[in-house]
Protein backbone atom coordinates (compact mmCIF):
# COMPACT_ATOMS: atom_id res chain seq x y z
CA UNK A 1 -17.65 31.40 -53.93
CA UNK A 2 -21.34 32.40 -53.74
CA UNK A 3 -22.89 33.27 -50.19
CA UNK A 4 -25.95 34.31 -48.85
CA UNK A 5 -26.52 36.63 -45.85
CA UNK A 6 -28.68 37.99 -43.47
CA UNK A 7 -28.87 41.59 -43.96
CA UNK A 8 -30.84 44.23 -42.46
CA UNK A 9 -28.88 47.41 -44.34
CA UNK A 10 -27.59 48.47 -40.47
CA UNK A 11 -24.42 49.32 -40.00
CA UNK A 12 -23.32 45.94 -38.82
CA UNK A 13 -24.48 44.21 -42.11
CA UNK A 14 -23.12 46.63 -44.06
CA UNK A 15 -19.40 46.26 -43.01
CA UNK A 16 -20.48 42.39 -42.53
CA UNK A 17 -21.67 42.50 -46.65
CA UNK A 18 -18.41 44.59 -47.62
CA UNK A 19 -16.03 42.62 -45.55
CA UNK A 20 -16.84 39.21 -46.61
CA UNK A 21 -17.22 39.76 -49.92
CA UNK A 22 -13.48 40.99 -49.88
CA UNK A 23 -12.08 38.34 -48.00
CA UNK A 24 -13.64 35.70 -49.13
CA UNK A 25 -13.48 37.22 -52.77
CA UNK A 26 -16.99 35.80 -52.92
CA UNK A 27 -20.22 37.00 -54.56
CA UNK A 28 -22.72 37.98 -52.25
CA UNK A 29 -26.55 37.51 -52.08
CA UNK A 30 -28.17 39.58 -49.71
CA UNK A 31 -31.38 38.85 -48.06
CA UNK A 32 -34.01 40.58 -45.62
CA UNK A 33 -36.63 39.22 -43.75
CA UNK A 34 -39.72 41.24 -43.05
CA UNK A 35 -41.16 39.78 -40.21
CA UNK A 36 -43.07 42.75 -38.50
CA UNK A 37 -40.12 44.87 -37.55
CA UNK A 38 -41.99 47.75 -39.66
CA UNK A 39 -39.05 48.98 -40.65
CA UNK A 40 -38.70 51.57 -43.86
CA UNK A 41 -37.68 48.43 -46.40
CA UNK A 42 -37.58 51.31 -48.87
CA UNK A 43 -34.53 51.54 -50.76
CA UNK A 44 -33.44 48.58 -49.27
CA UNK A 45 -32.59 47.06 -52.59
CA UNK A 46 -30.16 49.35 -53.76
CA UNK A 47 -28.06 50.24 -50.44
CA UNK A 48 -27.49 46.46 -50.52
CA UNK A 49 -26.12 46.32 -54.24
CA UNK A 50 -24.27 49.92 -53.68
CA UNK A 51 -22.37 48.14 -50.73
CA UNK A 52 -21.55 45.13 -52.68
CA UNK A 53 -24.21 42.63 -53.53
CA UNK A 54 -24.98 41.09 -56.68
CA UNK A 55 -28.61 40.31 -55.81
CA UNK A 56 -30.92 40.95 -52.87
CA UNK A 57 -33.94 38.95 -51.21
CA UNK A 58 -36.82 41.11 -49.61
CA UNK A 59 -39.25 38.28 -48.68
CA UNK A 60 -42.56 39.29 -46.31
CA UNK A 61 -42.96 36.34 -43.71
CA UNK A 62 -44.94 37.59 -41.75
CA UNK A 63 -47.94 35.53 -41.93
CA UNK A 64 -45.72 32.37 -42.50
CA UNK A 65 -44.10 33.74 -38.72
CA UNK A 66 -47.61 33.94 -36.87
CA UNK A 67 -49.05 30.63 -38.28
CA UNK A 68 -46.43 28.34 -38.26
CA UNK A 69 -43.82 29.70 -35.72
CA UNK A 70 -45.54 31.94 -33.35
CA UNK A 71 -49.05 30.54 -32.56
CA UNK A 72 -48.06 26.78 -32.32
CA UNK A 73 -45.09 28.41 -29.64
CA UNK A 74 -48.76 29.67 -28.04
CA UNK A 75 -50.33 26.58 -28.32
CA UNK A 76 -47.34 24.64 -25.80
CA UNK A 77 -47.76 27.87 -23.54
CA UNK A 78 -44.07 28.42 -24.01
CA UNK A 79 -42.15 31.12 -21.89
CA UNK A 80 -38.19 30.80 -20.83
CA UNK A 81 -37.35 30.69 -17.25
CA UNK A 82 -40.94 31.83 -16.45
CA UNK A 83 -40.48 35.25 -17.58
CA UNK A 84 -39.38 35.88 -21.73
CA UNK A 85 -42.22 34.93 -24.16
CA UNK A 86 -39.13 34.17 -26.49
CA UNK A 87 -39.94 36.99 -29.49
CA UNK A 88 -36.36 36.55 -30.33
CA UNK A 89 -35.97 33.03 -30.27
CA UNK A 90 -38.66 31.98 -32.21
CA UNK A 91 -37.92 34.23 -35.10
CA UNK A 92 -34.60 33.12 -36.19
CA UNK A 93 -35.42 29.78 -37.38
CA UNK A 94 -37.18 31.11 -39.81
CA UNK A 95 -34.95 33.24 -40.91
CA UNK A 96 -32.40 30.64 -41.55
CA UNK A 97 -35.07 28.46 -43.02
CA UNK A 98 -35.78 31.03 -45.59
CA UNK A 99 -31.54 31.51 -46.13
CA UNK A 100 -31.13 27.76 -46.89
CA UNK A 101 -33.96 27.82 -49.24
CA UNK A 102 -32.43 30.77 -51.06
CA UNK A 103 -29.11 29.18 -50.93
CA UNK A 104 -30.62 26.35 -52.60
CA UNK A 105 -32.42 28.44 -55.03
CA UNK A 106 -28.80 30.07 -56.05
CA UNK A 107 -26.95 27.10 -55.58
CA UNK A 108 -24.59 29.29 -52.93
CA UNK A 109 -22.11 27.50 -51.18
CA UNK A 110 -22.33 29.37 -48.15
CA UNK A 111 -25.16 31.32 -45.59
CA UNK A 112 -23.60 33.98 -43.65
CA UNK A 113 -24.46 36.26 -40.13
CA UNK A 114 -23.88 39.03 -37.85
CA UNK A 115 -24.41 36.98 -34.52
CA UNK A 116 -21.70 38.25 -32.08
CA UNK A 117 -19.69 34.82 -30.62
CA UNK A 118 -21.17 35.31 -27.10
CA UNK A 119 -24.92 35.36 -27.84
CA UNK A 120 -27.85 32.92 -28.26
CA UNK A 121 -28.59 33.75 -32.00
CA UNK A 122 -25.62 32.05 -33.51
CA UNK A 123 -26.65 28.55 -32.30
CA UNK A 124 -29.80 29.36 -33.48
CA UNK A 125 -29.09 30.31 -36.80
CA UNK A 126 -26.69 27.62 -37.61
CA UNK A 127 -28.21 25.07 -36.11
CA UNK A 128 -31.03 25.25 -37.75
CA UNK A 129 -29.20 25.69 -41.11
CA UNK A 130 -27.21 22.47 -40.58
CA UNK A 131 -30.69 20.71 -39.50
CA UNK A 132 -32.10 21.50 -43.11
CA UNK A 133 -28.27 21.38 -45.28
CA UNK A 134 -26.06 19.48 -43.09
CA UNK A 135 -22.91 20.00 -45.52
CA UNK A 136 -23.95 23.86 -45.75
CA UNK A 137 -21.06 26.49 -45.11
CA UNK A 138 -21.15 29.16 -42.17
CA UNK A 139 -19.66 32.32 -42.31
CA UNK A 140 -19.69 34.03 -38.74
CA UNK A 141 -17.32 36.69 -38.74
CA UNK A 142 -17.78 37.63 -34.98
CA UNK A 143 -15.86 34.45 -34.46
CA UNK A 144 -12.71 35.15 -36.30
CA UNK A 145 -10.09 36.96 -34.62
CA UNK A 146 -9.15 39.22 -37.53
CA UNK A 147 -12.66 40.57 -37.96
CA UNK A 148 -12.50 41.58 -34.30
CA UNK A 149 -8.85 42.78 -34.62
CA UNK A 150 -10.32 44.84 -37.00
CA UNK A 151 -13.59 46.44 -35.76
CA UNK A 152 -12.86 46.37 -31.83
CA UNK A 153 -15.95 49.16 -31.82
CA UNK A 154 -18.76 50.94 -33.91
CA UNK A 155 -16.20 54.19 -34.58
CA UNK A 156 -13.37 51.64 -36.80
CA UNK A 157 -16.93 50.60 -38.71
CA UNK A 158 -18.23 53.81 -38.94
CA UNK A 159 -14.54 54.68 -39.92
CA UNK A 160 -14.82 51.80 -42.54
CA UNK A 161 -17.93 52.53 -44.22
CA UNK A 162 -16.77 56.04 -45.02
CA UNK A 163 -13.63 54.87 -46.47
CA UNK A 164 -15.48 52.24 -48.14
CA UNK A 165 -18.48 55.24 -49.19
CA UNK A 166 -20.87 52.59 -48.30
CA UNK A 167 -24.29 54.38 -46.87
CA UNK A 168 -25.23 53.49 -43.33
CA UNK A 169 -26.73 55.90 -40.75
CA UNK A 170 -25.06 55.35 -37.77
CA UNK A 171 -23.46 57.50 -34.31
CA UNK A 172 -20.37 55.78 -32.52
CA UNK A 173 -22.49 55.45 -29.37
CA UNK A 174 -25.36 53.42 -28.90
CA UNK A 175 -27.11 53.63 -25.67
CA UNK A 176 -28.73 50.09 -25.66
CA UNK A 177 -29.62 47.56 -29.09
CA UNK A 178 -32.84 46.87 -30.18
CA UNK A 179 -34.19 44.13 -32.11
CA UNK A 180 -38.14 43.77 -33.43
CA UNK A 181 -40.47 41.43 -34.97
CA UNK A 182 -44.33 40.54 -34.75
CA UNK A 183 -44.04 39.39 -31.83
CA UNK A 184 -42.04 41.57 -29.05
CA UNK A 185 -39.38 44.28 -28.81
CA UNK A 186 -36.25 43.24 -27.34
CA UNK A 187 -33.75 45.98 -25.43
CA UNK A 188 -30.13 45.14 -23.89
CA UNK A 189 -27.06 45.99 -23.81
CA UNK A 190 -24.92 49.71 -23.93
CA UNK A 191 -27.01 51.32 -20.41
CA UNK A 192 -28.51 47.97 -19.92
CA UNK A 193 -25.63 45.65 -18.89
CA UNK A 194 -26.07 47.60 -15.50
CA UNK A 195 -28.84 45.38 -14.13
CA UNK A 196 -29.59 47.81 -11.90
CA UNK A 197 -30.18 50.91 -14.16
CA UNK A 198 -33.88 51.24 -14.61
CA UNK A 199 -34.66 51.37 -18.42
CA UNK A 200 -35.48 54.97 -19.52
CA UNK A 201 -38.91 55.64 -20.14
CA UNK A 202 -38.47 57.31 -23.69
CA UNK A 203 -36.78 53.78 -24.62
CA UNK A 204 -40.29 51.77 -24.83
CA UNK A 205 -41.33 51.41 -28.61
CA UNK A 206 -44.82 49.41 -28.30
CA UNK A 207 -46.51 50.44 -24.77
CA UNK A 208 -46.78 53.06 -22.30
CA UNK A 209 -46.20 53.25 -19.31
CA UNK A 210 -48.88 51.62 -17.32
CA UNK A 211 -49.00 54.28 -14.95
CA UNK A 212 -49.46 56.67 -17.82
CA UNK A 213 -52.17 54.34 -19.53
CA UNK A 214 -55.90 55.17 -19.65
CA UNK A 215 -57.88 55.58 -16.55
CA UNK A 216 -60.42 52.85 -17.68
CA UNK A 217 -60.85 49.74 -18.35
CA UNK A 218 -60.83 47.49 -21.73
CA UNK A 219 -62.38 44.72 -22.80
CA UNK A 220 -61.68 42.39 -25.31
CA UNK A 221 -62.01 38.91 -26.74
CA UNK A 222 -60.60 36.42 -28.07
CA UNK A 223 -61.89 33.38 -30.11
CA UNK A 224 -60.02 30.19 -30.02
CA UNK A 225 -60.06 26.73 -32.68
CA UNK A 226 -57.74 24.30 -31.32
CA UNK A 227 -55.97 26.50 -29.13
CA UNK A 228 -55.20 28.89 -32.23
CA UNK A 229 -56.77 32.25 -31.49
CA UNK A 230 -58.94 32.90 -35.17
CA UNK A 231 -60.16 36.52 -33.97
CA UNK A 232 -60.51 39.48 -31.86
CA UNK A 233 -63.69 41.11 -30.40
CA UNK A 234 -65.69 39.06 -33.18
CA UNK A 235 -63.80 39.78 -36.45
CA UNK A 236 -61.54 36.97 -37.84
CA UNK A 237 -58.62 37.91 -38.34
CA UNK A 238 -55.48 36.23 -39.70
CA UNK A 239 -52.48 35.29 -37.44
CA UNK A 240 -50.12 38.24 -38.23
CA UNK A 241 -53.34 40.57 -38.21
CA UNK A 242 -54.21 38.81 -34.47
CA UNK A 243 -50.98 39.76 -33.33
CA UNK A 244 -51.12 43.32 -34.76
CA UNK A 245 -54.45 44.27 -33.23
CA UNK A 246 -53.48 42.20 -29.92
CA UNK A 247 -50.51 44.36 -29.88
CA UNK A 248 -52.25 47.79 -30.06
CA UNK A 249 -54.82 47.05 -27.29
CA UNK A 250 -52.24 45.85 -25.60
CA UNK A 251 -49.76 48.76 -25.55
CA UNK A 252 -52.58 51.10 -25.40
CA UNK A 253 -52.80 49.48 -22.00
CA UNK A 254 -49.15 49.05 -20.72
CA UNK A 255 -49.06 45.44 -21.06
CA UNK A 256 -46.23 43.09 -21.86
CA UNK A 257 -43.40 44.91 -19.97
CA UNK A 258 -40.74 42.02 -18.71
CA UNK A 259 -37.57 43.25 -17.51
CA UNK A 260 -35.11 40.10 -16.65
CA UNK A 261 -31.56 38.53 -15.93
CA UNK A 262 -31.98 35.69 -18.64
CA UNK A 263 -29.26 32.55 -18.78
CA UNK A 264 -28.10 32.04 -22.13
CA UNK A 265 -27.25 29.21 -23.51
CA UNK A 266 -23.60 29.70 -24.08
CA UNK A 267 -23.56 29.88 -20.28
CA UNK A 268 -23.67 33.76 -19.41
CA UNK A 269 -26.37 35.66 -18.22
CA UNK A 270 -27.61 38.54 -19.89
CA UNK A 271 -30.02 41.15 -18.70
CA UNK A 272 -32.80 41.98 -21.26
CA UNK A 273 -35.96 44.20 -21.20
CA UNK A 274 -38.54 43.11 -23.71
CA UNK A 275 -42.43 44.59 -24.92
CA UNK A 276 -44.87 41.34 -26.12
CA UNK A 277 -48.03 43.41 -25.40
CA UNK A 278 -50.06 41.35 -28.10
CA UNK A 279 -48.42 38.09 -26.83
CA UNK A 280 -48.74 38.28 -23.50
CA UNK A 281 -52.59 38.80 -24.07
CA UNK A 282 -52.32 35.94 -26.47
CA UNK A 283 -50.77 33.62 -23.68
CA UNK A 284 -53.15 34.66 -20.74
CA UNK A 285 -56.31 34.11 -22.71
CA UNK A 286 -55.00 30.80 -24.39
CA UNK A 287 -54.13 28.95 -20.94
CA UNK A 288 -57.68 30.42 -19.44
CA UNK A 289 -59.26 28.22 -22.98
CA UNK A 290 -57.46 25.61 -21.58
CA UNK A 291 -58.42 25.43 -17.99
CA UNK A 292 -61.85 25.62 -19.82
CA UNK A 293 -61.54 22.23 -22.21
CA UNK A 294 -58.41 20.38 -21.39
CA UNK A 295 -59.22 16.87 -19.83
CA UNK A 296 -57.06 16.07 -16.20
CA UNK A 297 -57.66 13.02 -15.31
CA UNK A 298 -55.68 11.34 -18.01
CA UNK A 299 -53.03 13.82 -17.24
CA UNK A 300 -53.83 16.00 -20.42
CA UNK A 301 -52.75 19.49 -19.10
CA UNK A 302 -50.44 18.64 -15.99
CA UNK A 303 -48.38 16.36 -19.07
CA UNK A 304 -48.50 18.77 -21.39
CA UNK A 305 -47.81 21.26 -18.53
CA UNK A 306 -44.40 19.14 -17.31
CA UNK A 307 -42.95 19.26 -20.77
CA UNK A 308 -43.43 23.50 -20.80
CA UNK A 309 -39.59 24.23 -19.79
CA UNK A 310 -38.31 21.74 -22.01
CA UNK A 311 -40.15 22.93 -25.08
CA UNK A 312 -39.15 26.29 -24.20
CA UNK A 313 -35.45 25.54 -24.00
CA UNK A 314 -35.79 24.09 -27.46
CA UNK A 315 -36.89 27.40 -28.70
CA UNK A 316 -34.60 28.98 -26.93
CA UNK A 317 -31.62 27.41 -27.27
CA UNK A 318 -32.42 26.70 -31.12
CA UNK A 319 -33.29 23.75 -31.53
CA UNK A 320 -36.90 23.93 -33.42
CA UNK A 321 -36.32 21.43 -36.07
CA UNK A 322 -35.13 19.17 -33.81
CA UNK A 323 -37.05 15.52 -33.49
CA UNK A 324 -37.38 16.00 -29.89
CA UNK A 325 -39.47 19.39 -30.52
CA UNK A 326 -41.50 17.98 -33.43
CA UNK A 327 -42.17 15.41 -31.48
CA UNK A 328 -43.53 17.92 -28.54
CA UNK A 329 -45.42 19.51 -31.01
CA UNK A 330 -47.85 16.65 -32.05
CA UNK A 331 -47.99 16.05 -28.43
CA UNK A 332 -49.15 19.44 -28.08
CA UNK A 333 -51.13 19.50 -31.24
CA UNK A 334 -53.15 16.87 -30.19
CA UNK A 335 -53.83 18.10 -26.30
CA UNK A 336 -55.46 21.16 -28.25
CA UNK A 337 -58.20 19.32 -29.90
CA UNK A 338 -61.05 20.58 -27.69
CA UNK A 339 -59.49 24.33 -26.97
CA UNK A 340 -62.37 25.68 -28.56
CA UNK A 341 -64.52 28.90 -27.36
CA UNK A 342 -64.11 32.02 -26.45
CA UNK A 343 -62.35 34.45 -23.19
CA UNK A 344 -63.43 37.66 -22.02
CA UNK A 345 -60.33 39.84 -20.63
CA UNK A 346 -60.33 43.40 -19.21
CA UNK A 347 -56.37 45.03 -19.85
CA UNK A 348 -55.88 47.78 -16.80
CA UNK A 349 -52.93 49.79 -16.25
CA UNK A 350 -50.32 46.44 -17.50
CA UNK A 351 -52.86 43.96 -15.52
CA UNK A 352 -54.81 41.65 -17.81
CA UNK A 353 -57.49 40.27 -15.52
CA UNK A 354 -59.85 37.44 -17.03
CA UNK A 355 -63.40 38.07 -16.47
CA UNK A 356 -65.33 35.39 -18.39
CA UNK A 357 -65.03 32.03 -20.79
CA UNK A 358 -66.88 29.75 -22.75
CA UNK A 359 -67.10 27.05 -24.88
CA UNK A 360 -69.49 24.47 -26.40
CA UNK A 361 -66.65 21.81 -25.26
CA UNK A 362 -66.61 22.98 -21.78
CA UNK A 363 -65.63 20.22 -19.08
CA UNK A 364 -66.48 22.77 -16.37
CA UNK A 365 -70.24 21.34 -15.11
CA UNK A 366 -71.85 24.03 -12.99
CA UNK A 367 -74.84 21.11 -11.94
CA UNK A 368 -71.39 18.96 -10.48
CA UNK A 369 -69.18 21.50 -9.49
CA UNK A 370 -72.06 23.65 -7.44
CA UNK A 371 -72.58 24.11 -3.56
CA UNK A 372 -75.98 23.98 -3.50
CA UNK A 373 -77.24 20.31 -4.93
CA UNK A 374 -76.16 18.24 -7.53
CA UNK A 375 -76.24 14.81 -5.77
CA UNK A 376 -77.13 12.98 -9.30
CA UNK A 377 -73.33 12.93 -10.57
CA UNK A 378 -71.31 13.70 -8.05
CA UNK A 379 -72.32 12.14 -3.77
CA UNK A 380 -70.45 13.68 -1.30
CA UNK A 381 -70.49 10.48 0.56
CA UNK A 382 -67.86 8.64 -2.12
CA UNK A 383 -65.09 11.39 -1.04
CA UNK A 384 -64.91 9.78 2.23
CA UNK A 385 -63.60 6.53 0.48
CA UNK A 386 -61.52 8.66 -1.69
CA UNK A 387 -59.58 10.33 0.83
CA UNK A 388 -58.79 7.29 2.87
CA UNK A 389 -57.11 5.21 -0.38
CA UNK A 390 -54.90 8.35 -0.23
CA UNK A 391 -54.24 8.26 3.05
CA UNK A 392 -53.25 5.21 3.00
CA UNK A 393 -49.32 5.45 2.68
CA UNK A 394 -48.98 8.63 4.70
CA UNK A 395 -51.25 6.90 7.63
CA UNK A 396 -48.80 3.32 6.75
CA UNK A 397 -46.22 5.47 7.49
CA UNK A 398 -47.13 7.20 10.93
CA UNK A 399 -47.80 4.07 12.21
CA UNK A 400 -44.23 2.87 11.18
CA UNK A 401 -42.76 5.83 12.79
CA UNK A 402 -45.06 5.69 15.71
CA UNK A 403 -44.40 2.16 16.43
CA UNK A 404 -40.23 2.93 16.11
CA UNK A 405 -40.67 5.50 19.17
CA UNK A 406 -41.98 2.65 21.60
C-alpha cells in the first residue's frame, strides 16, 4: 500500500508518518506545502525520510495560493459570520489538490492527514480529495479509536518519538496552536478555549499592538483590474508579493486583529483569534473599488452582495470545487468587469480609513450627484412621481386599515 500525506515535520506528522506506515505496513510519500508559513523548510527532506518516508514533496504554492485561491475569495468579498477572512479555509483545498495530483503522479492508493475528528479541516481536506478522485482512499487517524487509545496527549507522542528516535522538537505543553499561511495567522486552543482569557500580547506573530503602533499616519494604494489588486503604492506586484507587502504595512499598523466565537461546521463552536493584516487591507480597499464601478440598478452589487454568506460557507465548510461555488464564481467573475482604478487608504493605530478613489469606469457623476445644479440629467421635479409609485402599497394599505377602524 502506497500513501501520501500531509506533513509539516511537527510533532503531530511525525508520529502521524511513523504510525501509519506501521499499521498500515504501507510505503509512505510525504509532502509539504509552502504556502507562506515562512517556515525553516531546511532539512525538511531528510527528517521526513529519517522518520520513515520513502520520498518527500516540497512544492512552493504560493503564487498558485494568491492567484487562484486567495484573490478570487477577494473578489466575492468573502468573510464567515461577518468576522474571519477565512485564511484557514481557503488554504486547504489546495493542499489536497496538490496531494491528489501527487497521488496520481505515484499511483498511491491512499492521501492521508492530521485533522483532529472535531474540526473543520477534515471535511475540507477530504472533500475536496473525493471531488477530484472520487474512489481515492482516506487515512484520518484522529478518527480511529486505537490511534487515540494510543496518544490521549502530546507527552505518549513525545514519549513515542523518543522510543521511535524520530527527531521532532517538541514540550508536553502547548499554551495555544498556531497555524500560518499567506494569508492570516490563526491562534486557538490550550489558553484559548477560555473565551474569556484575553490573548497574551507576546502571542501576536504579524502585528502590533495598535496601541503600540506608530503615532502617524500611512498611506497607501492600491491598484485594481477586475477587482484583482495588480499593485501597491504604484509598483506591480504579483499576488503573493501583494499580499506580502499588504501584510507588512499592515502589521506595522496593528491591523487585521479579529478575535471570535466561530460555529464550525461539525456543529461546535470554537473560539479563534486570527492576524490578516494584508487581507483585511485587501478587502476594505476592494469593496471601496466597488462602490466606485459596480452598476445597481440591475442589482449588480446588492446580488452579488446576497450571495456573500453563502459563498463564504462554501469556503468554509469546504466545499470549493463544488458546482454551486464555481458557479458563484463566474457570477462573481463577471460582476468584476468594470472594478478598475485605484483607492487611497490611510492605516492608523488598527483603523484603515479610506480617503480617496478613482477610476476611468467610475459610475459616480459629480455633475448628477451634486447640490448645487445639475438639472440637465437628473430634475428634481421627477422624484415627486417617484416617490408616490412607492408609496403606493404602503398608502393602499393605510387606507385599508383606516377604513377597518370605522
Amino acid at each position: 500500500m502506497k500513501i501520501v500525506l500531509a506533513y509539516s515535520g511537527g510533532l503531530d506528522t511525525s508520529v502521524l508518518l511513523s504510525w501509519i506506515k506501521e499499521t498500515y505496513n504501507a510505503e509512505m510519500i510525504a509532502f509539504c506545502a509552502d504556502i507562506g508559513q515562512e517556515e525553516e523548510l531546511k532539512g525538511l527532506d531528510k527528517k521526513a525520510r529519517k522518520t520513515g518516508a520513502s520520498k518527500i514533496y516540497i512544492d512552493d504554492l504560493t503564487e498558485e495560493f494568491a492567484r487562484d485561491f486567495i484573490f478570487p475569495m477577494i473578489q466575492a468579498g468573502a468573510i464567515y459570520e461577518n468576522q474571519y477572512f477565512l485564511g484557514t479555509s481557503i488554504a486547504r483545498p489546495l493542499i489536497a489538490k496538490r496531494m491528489i495530483e501527487i497521488a496520481r503522479k505515484e499511483k498511491a492508493d491512499a492521501v492521508g492527514h492530521g485533522a483532529t475528528g472535531k474540526g473543520n479541516d477534515q471535511v475540507r481536506f477530504e472533500l475536496t480529495a473525493y471531488a477530484l478522485e472520487p474512489n481515492i482512499k482516506v487515512i484520518a487517524p484522529w478518527r480511529e479509536e486505537r490511534f487515540r487509545k494510543q496518544f490521549p496527549g502530546r507527552a505518549e507522542m513525545i514519549a513515542y518519538c523518543a522510543d521511535k528516535n524520530i527527531p521532532v522538537e517538541a514540550s508536553a505543553k502547548k499554551p495555544y496552536s498556531m497555524d500560518r499561511n499567506l494569508l492570516h495567522i490563526s491562534f486557538e486552543s490550550g489558553i484559548l478555549e477560555d473565551p474569556w482569557m484575553e490573548p497574551p500580547k507576546d502571542m501576536f506573530k504579524l502585528s502590533v499592538a495598535p496601541e503600540d503602533a506608530p503615532n502617524r499616519p500611512e498611506y497607501v494604494t492600491l491598484d485594481f483590474v477586475r477587482g484583482i489588486c495588480v499593485a501597491v503604492n504604484g509598483k506591480r506586484l504579483s499576488p503573493a508579493n501583494v499580499l506580502r507587502t499588504l501584510n507588512k504595512l499592515g502589521g506595522k499598523h496593528g491591523v487585521g486583529r479579529v478575535d471570535l466565537v466561530e460555529n464550525r461546521f461539525v456543529g461546535m463552536k470554537s473560539r479563534g483569534v486570527y492576524e490578516t493584516p494584508g487581507g483585511t487591507i485587501l478587502h476594505s480597499a476592494h469593496r471601496q473599488m466597488e462602490t466606485l464601478t459596480m452598476d445597481r440598478e440591475v442589482e449588480v452589487m446588492h446580488l452579488r452582495d446576497s450571495l456573500i454568506p453563502r459563498y463564504s460557507e462554501l469556503v468554509y465548510y469546504g466545499f470549493w470545487f463544488s458546482p454551486e461555488r464555481l458557479a458563484l464564481q463566474a457570477l462573481v467573475e463577471e460582476s468584476q468587469q468594470n472594478v478598475t482604478g485605484t483607492v487611497r487608504l490611510k492605516l492608523y493605530k488598527g483603523n484603515i480609513i479610506t480617503v480617496g478613489r478613482k477610476s476611468a469606469l467610475s459610475l459616480y457623476r459629480p455633475d448628477i450627484a451634486t447640490m448645487e445644479s445639475g438639472e440637465s440629467i437628473y430634475n428634481q421635479d421627477d422624484a415627486t412621481g417617484f416617490i408616490k409609485l412607492n408609496a403606493l402599497r404602503l398608502r393602499v394599505k393605510a387606507m385599508v386599515e383606516k377604513q377597518a377602524k370605522k
